[in-house]
N, C-alpha and C. Protein backbone atom coordinates (compact mmCIF):
# COMPACT_ATOMS: atom_id res chain seq x y z
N UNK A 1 0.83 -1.18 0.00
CA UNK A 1 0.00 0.00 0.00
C UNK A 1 0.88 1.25 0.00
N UNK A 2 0.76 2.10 -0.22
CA UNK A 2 1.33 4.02 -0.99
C UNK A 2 1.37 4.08 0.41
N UNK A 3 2.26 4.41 0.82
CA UNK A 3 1.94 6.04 2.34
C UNK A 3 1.54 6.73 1.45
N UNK A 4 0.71 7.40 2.45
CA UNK A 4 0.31 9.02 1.89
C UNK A 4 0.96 10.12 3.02
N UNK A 5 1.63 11.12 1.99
CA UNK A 5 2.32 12.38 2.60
C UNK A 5 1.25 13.49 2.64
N UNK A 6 0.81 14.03 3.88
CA UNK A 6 -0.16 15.12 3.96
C UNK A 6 0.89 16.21 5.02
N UNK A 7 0.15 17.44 4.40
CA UNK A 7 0.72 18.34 5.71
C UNK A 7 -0.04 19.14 5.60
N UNK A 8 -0.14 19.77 7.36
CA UNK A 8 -1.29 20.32 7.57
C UNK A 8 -0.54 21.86 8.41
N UNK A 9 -1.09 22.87 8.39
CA UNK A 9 -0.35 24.11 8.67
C UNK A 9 -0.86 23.79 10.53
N UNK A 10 0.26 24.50 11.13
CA UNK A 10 0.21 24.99 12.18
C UNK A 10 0.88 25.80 12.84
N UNK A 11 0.99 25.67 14.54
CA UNK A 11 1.65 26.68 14.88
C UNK A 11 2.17 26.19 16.53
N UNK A 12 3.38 26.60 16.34
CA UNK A 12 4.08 26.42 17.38
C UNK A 12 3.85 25.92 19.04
N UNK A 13 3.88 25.26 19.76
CA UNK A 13 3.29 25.55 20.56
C UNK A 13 4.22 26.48 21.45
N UNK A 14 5.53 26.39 21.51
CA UNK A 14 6.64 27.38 22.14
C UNK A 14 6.79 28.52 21.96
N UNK A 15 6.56 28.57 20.61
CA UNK A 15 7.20 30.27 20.30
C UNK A 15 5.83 30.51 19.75
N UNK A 16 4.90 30.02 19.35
CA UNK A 16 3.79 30.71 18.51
C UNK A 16 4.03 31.13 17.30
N UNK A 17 5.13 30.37 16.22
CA UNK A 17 5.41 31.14 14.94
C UNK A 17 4.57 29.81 14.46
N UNK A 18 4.41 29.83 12.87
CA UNK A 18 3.32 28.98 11.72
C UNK A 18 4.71 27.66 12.10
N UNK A 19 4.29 26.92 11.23
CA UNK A 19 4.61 25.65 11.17
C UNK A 19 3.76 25.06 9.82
N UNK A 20 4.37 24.22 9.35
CA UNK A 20 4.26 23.20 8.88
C UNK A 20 4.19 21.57 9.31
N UNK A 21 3.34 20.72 9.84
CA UNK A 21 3.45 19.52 10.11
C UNK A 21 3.41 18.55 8.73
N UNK A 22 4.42 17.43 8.52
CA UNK A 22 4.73 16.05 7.79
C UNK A 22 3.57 15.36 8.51
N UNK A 23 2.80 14.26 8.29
CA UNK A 23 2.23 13.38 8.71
C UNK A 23 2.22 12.59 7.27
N UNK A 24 3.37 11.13 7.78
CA UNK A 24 3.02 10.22 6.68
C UNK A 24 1.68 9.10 7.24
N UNK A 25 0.69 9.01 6.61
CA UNK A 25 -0.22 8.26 6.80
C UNK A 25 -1.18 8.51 8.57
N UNK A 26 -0.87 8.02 9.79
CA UNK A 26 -1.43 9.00 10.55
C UNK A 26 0.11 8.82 11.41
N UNK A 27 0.99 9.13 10.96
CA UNK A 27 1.89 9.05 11.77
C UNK A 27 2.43 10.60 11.71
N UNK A 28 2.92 11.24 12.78
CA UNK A 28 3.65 12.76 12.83
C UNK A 28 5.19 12.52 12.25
N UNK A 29 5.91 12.93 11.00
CA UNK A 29 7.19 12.60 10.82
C UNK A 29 8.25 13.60 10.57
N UNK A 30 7.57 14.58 10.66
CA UNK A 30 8.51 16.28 10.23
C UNK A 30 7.67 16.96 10.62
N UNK A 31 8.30 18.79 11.03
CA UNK A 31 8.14 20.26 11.12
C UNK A 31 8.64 20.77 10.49
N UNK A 32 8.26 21.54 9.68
CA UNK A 32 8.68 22.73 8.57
C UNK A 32 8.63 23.80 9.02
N UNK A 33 9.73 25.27 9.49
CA UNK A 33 9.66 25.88 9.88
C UNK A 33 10.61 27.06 8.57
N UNK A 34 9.95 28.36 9.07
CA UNK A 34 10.60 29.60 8.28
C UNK A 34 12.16 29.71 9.18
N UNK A 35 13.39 29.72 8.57
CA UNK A 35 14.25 30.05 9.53
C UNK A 35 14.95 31.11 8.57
N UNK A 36 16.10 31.82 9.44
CA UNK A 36 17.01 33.11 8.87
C UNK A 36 17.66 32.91 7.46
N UNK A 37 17.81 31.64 7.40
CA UNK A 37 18.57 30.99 6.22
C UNK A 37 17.78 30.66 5.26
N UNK A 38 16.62 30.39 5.14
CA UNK A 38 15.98 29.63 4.18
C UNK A 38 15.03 28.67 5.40
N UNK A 39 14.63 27.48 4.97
CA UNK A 39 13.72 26.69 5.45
C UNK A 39 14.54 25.45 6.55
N UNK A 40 13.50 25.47 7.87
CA UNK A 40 14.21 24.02 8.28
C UNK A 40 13.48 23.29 8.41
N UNK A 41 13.98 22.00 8.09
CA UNK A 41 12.92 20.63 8.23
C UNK A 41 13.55 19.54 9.82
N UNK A 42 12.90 19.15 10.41
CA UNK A 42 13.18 19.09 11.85
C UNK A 42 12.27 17.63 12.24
N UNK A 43 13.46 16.45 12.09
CA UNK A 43 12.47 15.34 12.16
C UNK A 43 13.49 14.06 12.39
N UNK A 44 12.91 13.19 13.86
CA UNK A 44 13.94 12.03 13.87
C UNK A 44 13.91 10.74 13.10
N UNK A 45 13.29 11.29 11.79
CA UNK A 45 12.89 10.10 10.60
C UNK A 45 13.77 10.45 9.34
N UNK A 46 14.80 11.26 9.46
CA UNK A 46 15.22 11.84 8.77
C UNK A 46 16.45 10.55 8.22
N UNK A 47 16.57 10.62 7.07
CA UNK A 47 17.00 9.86 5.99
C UNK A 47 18.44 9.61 4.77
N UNK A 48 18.24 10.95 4.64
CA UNK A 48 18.95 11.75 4.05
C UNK A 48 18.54 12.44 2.88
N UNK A 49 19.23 12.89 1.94
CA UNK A 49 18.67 13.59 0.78
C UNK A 49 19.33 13.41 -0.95
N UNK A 50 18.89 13.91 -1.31
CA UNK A 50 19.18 13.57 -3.28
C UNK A 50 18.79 15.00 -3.81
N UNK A 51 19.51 15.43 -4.49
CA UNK A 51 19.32 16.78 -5.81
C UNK A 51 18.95 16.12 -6.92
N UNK A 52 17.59 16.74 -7.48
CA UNK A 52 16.90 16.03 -8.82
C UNK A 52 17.49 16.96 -9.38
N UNK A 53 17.59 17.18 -10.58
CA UNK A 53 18.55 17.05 -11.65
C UNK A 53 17.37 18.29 -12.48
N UNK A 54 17.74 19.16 -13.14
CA UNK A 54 16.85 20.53 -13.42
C UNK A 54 16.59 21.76 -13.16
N UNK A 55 15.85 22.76 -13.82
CA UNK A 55 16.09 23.94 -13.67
C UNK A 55 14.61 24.40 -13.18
N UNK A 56 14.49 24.50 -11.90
CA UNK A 56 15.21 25.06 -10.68
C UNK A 56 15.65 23.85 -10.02
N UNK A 57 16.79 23.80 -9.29
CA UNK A 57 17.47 22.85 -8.70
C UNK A 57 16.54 22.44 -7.48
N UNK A 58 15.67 21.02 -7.19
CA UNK A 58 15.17 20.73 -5.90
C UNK A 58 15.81 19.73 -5.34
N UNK A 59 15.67 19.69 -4.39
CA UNK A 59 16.03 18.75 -3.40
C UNK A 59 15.08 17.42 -2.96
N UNK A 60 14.96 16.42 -2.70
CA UNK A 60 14.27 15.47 -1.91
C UNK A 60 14.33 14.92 -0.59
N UNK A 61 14.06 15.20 0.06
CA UNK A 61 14.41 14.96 1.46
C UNK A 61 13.54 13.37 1.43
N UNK A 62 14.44 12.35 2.03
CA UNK A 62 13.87 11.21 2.51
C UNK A 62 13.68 11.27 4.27
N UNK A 63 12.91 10.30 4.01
CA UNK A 63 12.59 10.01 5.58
C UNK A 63 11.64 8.80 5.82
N UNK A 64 12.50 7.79 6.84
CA UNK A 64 12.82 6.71 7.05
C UNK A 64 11.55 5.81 6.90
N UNK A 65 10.86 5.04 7.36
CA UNK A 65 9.98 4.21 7.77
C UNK A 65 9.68 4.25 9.29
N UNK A 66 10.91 4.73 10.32
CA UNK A 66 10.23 4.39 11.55
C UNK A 66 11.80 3.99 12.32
């Protein structure tokens, strides 16, 4: 069966800034947050990553099974 990747907006409960929540299937697996640099993704499912190949250059962030 597919996981399904959903994310649903929220908000902090510490600082009160937006958020982004990962939920693969009903599991919680990432936070997406605005940071000084660009974006951080913040998750102990974390995997590693791959550059797809194109113009604009993206990234893929994996993340694990568990």
């Amino acid at each position: 069966m597919k996981k399904v990747i959903e994310f649903r907006l929220a908000t902090h409960t510490l600082s009160d800034e937006p958020m982004v929540e990962v939920w693969r299937d009903d599991t919680f697996v990432a936070s997406i947050y605005g940071h000084h640099e660009g974006v951080l993704l913040l998750s102990k499912f974390l995997d590693g990553f791959t550059y797809e190949a194109g113009r604009p250059t993206a990234v893929i962030i994996k993340l694990s099974e568990g």
